[in-house]
C-alpha atoms as a PDB file:
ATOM      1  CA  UNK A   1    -137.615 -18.953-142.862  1.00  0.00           C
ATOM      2  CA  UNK A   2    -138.896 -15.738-144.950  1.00  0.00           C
ATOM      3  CA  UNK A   3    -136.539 -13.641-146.956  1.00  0.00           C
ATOM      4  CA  UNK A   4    -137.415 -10.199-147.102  1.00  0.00           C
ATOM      5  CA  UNK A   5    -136.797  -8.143-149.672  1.00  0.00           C
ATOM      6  CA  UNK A   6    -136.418  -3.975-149.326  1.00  0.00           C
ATOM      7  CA  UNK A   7    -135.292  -3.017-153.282  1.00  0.00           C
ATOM      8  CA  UNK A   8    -134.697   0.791-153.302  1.00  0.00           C
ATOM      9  CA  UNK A   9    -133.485   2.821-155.782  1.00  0.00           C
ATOM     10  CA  UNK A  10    -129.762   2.766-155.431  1.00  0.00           C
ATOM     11  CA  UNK A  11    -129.374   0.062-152.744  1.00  0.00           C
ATOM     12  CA  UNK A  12    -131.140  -3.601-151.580  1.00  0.00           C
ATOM     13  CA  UNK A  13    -131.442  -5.012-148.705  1.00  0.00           C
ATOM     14  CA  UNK A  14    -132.159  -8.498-147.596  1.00  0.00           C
ATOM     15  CA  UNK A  15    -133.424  -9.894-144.795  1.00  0.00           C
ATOM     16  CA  UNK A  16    -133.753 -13.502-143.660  1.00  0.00           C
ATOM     17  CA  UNK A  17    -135.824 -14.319-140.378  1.00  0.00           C
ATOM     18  CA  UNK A  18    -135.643 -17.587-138.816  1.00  0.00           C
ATOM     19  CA  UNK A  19    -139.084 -16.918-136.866  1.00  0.00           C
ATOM     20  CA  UNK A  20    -138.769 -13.162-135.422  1.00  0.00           C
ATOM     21  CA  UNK A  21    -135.240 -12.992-135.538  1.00  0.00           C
ATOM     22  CA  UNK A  22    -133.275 -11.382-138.282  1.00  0.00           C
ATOM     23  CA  UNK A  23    -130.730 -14.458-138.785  1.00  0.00           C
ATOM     24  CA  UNK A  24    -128.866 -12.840-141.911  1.00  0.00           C
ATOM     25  CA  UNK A  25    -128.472  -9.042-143.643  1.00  0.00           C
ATOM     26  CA  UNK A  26    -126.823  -8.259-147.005  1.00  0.00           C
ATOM     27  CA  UNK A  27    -126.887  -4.779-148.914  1.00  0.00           C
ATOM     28  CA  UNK A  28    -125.993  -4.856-152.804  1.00  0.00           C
ATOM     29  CA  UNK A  29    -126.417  -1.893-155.344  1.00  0.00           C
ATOM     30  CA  UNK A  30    -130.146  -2.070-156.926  1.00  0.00           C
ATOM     31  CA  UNK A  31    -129.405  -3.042-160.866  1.00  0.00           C
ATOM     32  CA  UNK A  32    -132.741  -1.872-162.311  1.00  0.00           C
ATOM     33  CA  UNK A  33    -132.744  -4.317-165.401  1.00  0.00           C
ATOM     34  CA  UNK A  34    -131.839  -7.496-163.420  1.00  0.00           C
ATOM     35  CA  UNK A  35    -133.421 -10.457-164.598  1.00  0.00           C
ATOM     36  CA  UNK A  36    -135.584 -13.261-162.615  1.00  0.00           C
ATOM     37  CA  UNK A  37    -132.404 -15.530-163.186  1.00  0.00           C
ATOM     38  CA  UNK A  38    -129.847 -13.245-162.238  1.00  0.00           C
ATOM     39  CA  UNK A  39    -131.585 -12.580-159.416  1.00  0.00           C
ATOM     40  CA  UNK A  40    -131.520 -16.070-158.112  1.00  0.00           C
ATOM     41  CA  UNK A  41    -127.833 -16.544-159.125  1.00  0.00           C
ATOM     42  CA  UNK A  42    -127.557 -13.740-156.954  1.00  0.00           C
ATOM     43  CA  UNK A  43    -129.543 -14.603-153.803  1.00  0.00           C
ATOM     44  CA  UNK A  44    -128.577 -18.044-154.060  1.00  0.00           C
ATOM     45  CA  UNK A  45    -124.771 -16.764-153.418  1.00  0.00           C
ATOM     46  CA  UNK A  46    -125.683 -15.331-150.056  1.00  0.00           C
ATOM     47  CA  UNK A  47    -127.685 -17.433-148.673  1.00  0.00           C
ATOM     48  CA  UNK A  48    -129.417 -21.275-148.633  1.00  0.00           C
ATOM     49  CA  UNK A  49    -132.708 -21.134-150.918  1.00  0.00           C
ATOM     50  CA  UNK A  50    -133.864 -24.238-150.180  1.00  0.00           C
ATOM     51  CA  UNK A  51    -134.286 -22.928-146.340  1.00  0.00           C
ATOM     52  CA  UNK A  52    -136.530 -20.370-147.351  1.00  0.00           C
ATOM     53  CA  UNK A  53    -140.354 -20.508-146.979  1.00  0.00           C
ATOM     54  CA  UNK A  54    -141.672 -17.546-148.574  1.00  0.00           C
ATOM     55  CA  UNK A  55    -140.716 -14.087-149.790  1.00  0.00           C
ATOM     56  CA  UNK A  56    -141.984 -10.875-148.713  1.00  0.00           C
ATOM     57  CA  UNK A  57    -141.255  -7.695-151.216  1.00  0.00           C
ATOM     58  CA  UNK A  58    -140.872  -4.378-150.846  1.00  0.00           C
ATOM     59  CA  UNK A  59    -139.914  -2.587-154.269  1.00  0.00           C
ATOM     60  CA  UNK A  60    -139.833   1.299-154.908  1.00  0.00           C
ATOM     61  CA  UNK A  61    -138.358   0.334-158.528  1.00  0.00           C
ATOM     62  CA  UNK A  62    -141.864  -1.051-160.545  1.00  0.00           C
ATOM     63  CA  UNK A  63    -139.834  -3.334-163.056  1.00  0.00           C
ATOM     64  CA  UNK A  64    -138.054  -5.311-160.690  1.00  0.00           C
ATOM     65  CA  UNK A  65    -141.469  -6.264-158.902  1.00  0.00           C
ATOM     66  CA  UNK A  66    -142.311  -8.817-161.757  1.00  0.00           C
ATOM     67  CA  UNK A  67    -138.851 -10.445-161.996  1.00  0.00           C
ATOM     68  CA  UNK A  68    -138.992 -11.026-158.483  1.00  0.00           C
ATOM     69  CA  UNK A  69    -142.212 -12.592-158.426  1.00  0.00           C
ATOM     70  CA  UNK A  70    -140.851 -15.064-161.205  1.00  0.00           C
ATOM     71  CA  UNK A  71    -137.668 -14.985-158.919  1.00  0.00           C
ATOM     72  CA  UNK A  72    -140.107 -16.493-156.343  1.00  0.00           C
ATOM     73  CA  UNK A  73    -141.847 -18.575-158.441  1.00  0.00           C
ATOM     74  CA  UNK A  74    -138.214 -20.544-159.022  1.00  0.00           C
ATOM     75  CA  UNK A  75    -137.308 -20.739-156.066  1.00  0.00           C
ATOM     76  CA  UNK A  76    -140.719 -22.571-154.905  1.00  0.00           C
ATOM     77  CA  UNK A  77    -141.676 -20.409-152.815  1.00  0.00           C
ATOM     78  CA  UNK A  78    -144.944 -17.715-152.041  1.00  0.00           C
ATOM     79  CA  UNK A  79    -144.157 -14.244-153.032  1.00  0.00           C
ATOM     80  CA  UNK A  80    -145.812 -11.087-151.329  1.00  0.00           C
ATOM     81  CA  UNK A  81    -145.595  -7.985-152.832  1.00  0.00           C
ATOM     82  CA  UNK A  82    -145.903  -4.589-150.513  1.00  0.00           C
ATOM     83  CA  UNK A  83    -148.344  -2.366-151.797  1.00  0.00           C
ATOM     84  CA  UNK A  84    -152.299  -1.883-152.547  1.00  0.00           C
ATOM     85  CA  UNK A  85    -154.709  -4.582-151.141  1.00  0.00           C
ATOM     86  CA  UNK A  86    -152.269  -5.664-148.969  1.00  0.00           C
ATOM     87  CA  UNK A  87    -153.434  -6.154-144.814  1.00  0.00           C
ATOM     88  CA  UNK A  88    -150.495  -3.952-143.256  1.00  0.00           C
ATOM     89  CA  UNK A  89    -152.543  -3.249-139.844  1.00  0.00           C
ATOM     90  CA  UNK A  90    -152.196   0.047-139.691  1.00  0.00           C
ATOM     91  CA  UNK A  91    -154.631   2.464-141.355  1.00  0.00           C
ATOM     92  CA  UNK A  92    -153.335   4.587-143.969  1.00  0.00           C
ATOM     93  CA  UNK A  93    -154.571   8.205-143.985  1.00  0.00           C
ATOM     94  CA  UNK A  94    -152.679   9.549-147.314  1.00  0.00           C
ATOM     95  CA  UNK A  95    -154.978  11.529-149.942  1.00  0.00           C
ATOM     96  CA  UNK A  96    -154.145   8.717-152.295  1.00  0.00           C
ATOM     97  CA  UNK A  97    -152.459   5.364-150.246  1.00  0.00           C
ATOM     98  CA  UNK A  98    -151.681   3.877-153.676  1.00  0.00           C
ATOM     99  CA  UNK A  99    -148.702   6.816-153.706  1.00  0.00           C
ATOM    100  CA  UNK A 100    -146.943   6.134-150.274  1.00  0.00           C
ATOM    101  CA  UNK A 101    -143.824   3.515-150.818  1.00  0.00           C
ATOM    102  CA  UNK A 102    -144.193   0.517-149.453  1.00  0.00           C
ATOM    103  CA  UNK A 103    -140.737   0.749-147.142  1.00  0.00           C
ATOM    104  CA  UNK A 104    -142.654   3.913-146.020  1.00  0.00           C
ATOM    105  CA  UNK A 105    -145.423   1.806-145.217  1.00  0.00           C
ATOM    106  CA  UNK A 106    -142.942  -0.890-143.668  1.00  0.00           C
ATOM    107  CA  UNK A 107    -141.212   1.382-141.362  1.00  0.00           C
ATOM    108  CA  UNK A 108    -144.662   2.720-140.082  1.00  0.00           C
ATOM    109  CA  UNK A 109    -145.287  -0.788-139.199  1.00  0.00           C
ATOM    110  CA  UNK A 110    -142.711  -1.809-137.303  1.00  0.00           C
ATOM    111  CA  UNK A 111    -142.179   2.036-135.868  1.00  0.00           C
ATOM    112  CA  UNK A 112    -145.548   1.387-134.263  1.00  0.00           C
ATOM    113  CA  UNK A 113    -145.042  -2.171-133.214  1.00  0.00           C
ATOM    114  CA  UNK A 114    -141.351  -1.756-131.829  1.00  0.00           C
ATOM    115  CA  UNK A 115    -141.868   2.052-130.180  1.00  0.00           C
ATOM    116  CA  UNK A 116    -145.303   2.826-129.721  1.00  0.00           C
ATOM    117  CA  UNK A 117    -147.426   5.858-131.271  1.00  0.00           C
ATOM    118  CA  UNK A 118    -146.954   8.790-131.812  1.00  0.00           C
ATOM    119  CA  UNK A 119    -143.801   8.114-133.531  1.00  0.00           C
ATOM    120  CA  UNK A 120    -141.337   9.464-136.670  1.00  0.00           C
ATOM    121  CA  UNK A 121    -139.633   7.288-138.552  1.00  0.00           C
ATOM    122  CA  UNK A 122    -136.649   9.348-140.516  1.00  0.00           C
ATOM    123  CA  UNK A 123    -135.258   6.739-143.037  1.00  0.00           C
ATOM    124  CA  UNK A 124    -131.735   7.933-144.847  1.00  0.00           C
ATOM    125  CA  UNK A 125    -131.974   6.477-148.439  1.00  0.00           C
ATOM    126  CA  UNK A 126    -132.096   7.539-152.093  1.00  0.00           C
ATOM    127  CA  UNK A 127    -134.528  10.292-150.278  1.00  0.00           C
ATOM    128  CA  UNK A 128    -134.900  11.104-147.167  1.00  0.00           C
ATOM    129  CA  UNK A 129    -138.589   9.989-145.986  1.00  0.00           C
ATOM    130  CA  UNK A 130    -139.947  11.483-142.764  1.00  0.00           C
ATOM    131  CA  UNK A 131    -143.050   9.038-141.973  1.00  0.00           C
ATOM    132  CA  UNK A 132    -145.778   9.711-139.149  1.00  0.00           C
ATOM    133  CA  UNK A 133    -147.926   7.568-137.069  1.00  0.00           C
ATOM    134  CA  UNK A 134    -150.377   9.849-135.136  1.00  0.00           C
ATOM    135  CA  UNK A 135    -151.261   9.014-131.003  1.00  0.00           C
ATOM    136  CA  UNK A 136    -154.415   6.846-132.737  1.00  0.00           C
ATOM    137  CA  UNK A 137    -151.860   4.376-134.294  1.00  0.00           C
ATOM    138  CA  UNK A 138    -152.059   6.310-137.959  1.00  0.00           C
ATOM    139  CA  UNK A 139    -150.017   6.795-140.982  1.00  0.00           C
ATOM    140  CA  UNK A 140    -150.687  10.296-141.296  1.00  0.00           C
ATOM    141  CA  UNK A 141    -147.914  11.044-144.166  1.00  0.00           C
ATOM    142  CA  UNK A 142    -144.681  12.882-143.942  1.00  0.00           C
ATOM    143  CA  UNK A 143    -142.373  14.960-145.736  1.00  0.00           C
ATOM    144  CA  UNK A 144    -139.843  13.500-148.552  1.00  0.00           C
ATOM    145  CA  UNK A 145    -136.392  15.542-148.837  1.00  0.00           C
ATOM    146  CA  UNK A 146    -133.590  14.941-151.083  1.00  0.00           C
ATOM    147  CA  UNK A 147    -131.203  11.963-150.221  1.00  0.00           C
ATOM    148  CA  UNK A 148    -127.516  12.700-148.539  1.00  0.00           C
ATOM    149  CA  UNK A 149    -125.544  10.873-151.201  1.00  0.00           C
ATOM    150  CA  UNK A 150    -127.556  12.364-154.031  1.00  0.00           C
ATOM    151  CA  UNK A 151    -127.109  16.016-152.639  1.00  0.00           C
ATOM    152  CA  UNK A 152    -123.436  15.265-152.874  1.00  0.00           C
ATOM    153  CA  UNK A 153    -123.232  13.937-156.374  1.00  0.00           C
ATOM    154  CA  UNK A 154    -125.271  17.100-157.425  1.00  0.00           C
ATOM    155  CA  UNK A 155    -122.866  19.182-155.406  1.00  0.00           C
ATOM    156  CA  UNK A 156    -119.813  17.623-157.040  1.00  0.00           C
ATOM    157  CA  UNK A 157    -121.534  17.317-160.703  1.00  0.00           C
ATOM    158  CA  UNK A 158    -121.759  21.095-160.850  1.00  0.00           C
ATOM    159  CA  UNK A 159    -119.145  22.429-158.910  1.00  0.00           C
ATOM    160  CA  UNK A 160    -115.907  22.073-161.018  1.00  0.00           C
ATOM    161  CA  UNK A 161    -113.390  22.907-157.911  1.00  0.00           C
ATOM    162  CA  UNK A 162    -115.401  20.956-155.369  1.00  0.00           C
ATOM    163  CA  UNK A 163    -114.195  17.316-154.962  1.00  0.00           C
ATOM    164  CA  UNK A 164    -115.730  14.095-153.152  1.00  0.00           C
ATOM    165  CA  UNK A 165    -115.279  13.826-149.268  1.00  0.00           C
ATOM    166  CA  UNK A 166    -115.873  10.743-146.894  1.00  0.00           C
ATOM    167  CA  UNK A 167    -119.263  11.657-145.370  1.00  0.00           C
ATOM    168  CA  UNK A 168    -118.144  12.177-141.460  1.00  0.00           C
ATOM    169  CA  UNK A 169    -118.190  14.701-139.530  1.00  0.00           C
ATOM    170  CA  UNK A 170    -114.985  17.314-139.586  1.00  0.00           C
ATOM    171  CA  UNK A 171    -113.484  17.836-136.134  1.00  0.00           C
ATOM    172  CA  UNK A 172    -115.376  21.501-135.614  1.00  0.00           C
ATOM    173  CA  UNK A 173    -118.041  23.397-137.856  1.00  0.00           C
ATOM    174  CA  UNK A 174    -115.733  25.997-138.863  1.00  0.00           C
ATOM    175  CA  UNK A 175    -114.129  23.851-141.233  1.00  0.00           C
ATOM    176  CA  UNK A 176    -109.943  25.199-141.881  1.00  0.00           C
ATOM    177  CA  UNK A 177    -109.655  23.374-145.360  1.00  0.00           C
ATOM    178  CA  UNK A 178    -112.175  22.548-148.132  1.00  0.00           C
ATOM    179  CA  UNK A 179    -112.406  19.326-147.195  1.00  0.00           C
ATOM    180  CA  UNK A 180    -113.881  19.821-143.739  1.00  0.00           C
ATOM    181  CA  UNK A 181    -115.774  22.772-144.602  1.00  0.00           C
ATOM    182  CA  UNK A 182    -117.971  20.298-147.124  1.00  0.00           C
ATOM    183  CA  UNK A 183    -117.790  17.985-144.544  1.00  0.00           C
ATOM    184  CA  UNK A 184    -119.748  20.204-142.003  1.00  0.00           C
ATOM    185  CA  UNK A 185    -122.246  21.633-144.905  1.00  0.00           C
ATOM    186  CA  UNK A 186    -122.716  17.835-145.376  1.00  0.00           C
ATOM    187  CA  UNK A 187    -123.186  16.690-141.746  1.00  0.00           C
ATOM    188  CA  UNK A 188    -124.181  19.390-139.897  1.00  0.00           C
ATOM    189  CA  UNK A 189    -126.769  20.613-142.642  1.00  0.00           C
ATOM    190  CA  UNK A 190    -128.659  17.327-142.621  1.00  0.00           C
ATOM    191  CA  UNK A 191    -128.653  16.970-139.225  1.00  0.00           C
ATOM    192  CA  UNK A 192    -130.158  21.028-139.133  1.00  0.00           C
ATOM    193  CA  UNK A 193    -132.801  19.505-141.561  1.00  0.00           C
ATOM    194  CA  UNK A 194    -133.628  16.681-139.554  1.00  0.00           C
ATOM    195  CA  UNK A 195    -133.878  18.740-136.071  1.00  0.00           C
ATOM    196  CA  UNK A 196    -136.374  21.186-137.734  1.00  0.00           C
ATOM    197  CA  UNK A 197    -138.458  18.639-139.817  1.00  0.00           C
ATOM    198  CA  UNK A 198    -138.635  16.449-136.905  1.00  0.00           C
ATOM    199  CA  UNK A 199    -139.396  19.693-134.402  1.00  0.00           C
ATOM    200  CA  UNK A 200    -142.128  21.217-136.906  1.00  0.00           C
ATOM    201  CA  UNK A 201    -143.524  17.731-136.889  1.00  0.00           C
ATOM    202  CA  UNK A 202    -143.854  17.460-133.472  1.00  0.00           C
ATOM    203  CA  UNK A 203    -145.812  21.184-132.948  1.00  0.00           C
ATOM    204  CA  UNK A 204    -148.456  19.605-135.979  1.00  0.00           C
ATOM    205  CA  UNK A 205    -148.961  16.367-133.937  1.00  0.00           C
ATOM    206  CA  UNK A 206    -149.181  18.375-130.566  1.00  0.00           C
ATOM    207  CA  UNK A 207    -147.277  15.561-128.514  1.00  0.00           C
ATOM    208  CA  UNK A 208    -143.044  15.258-128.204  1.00  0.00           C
ATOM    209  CA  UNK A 209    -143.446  11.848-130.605  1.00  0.00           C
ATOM    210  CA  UNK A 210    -140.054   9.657-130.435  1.00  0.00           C
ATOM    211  CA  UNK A 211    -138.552   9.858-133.629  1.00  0.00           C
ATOM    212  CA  UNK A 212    -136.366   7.012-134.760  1.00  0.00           C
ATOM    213  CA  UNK A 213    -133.691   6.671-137.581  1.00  0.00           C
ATOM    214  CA  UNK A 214    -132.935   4.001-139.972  1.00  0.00           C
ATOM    215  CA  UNK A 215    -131.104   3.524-143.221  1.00  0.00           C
ATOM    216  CA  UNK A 216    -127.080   3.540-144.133  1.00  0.00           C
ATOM    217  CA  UNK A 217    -126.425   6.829-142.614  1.00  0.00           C
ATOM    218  CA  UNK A 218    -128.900   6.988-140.166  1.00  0.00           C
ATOM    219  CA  UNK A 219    -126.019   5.494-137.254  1.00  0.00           C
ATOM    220  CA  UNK A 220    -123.407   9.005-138.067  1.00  0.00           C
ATOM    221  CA  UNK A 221    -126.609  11.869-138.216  1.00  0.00           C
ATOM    222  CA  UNK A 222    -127.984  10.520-135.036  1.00  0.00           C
ATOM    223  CA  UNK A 223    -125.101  10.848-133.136  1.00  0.00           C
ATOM    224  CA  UNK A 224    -124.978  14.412-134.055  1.00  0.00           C
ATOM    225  CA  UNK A 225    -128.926  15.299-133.597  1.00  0.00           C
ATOM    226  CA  UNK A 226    -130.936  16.588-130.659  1.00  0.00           C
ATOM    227  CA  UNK A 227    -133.973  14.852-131.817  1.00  0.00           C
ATOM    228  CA  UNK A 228    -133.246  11.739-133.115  1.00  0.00           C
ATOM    229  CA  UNK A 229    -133.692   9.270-129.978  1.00  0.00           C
ATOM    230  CA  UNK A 230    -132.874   5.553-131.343  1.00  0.00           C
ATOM    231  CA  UNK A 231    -131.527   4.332-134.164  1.00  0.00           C
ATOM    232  CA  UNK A 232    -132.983   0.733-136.168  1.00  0.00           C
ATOM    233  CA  UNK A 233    -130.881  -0.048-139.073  1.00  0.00           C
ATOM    234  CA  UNK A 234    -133.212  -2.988-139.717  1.00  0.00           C
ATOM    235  CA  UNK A 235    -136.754  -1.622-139.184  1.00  0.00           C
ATOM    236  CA  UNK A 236    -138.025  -2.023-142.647  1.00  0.00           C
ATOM    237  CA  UNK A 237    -137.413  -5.329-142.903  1.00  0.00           C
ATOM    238  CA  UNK A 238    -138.511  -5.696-139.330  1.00  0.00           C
ATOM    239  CA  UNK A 239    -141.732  -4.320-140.850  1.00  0.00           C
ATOM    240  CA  UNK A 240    -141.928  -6.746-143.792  1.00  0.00           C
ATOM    241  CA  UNK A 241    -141.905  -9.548-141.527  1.00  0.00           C
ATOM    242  CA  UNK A 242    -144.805  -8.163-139.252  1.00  0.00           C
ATOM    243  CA  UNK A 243    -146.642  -7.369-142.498  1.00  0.00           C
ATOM    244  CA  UNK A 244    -146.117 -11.141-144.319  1.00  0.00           C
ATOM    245  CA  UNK A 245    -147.052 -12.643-141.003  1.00  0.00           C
ATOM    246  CA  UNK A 246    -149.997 -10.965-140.935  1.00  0.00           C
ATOM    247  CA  UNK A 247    -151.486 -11.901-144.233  1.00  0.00           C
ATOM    248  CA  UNK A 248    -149.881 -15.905-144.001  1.00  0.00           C
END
């Protein structure tokens, strides 16, 4: 079975596949200065080691690349680490490919494998990453915007009245108490984003590409936009599989 790995910035994901089925999911917080044996103290909580075959890595935080690899190297197992040199199958058309994340890279992969091309991937993280694969099957870049949850703690940081809110959406836009007025600002504003990114997109390609979500709030801004289509929490690990299969 492989275990994939997606290690963002505030948030990991793992993945195991028994074959091409994802068998087991867990999110934890990403601790930046966790150690190779914390890490498999960790892991080894979740789920059974000793069933896993290899690992396959996808790490927007540099320092946790090498403890992983060592993490890996305890467990017994091959390691493969997203990023230059790696066969991902699709071509990359970036100025400079070393400087596209590898879950960027993952999504694209799976995006084109699962839905076809043309295609958007929006993924709802730390940032929020608008990835494009063109009609010919290629990453063609994308546009990076700041993250939900970290457009909320900058809101709250620096507004002294201003207090935290469950991100949902308020039963109308014209929101009667402070609480549902940040509410819609909140939900209504990134979904606004997304509809114009996605639409401005679209008239650059010159074809109506399907744009798919993913990521933790990906399920709640979906519901709410008129040009998000489908929504795949899993697709970047869906994409490290396709990826570590490839290069086995």
């Amino acid at each position: 079975m492989l275990l994939a790995v997606d290690a963002g910035n505030t948030q990991t994901v793992y993945g195991v596949f028994d074959g091409d089925r994802l068998a087991e999911h867990y999110r934890v917080a990403t601790e930046r200065r966790r150690t190779a044996d914390e890490l498999y103290v960790l892991i080894n909580g979740l789920l059974d080691l000793d069933a896993i075959d290899g690992v396959c890595l996808s790490s927007t935080v540099p320092a946790l690349v090498r403890e992983y690899e060592e993490f890996a190297g305890r467990a017994g197992v091959p390691v493969l680490v997203m990023g230059p040199g790696v066969s991902t199958g699709i071509a990359i058309r970036y100025d400079d490919p070393r400087e596209v994340g590898p879950d960027r890279i993952a999504n694209a992969v799976a995006a084109k494998e699962r839905y076809g091309s043309p295609c958007i991937v929006v993924d709802f993280g730390t940032s929020t990453n608008f990835d494009v694969v063109s009609s010919e099957g290629e990453y063609v870049g994308g546009v990076l915007a700041p993250g939900i949850e970290i457009s909320m703690d900058a809101l709250f940081s620096r507004a002294a009245r201003l207090f935290r809110v469950d991100f949902t959406a308020p039963p109308s836009v014209i929101g009667k108490t402070t609480q549902t007025a940040l509410q819609s600002g909140l939900v209504y504003g990134f979904v606004g984003q997304v509809d114009e990114l996605v639409t401005r997109i679209r008239a650059e390609l010159g074809v109506d590409a399907q744009a798919i979500a993913t990521g933790g709030l990906a399920e709640l801004v979906a519901s709410h936009s008129r040009t998000l289509a489908k929504v795949d929490p899993h697709l970047t690990l869906e994409g490290l599989r396709l990826v570590y299969a490839r290069n086995s």
